[in-house]
Protein backbone atom coordinates (compact mmCIF):
# COMPACT_ATOMS: atom_id res chain seq x y z
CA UNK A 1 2.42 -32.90 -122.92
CA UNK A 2 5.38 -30.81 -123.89
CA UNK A 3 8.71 -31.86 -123.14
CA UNK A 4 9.22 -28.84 -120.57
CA UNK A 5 6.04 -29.39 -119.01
CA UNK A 6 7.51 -33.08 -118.53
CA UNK A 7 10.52 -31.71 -116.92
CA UNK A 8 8.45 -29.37 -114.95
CA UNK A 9 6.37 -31.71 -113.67
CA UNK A 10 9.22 -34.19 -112.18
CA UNK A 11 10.70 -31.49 -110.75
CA UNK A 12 7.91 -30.23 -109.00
CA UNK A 13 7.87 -33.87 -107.64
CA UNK A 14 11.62 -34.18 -106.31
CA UNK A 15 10.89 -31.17 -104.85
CA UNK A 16 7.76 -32.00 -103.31
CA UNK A 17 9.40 -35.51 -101.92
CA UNK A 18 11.91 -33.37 -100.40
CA UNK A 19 9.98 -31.05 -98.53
CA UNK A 20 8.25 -34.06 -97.45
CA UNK A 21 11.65 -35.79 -96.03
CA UNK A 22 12.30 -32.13 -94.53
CA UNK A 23 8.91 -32.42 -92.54
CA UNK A 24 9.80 -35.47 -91.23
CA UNK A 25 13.38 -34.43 -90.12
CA UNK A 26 11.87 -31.29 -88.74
CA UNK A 27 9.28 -33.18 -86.59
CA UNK A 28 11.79 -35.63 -85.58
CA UNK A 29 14.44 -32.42 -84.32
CA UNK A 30 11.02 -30.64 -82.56
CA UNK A 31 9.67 -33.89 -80.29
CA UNK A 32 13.97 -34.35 -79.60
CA UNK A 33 13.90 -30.55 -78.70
CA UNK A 34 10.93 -30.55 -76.60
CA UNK A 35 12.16 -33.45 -74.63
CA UNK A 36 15.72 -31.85 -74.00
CA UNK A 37 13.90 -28.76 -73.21
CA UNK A 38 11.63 -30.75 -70.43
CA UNK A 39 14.71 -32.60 -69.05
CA UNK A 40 16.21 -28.92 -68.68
CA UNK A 41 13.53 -27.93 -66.54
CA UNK A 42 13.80 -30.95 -64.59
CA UNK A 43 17.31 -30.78 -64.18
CA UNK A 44 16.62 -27.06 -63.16
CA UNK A 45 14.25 -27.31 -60.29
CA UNK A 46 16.76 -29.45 -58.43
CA UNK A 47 19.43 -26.80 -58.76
């Protein structure tokens, strides 16, 4: 293996980890969102 292909390769890494941290984040924000968004509707009925 070259020493690009080397440098191509651990970047394709960092940038998988990353996407894979984004995921997470992502998933976290949506199940917050969705629960915000039921406690809206809650809070809404009563008005």
């Amino acid at each position: 293996m070259t020493r690009h292909q080397q440098g191509v390769n651990e970047k394709s890494k960092a940038i998988e980890q990353n996407y894979k941290k984004l995921k997470e984040v992502s998933d976290k924000y949506t199940k917050v969102l969705n629960k915000v968004g039921k406690e809206k509707q809650d809070v809404d009925q009563f008005k």
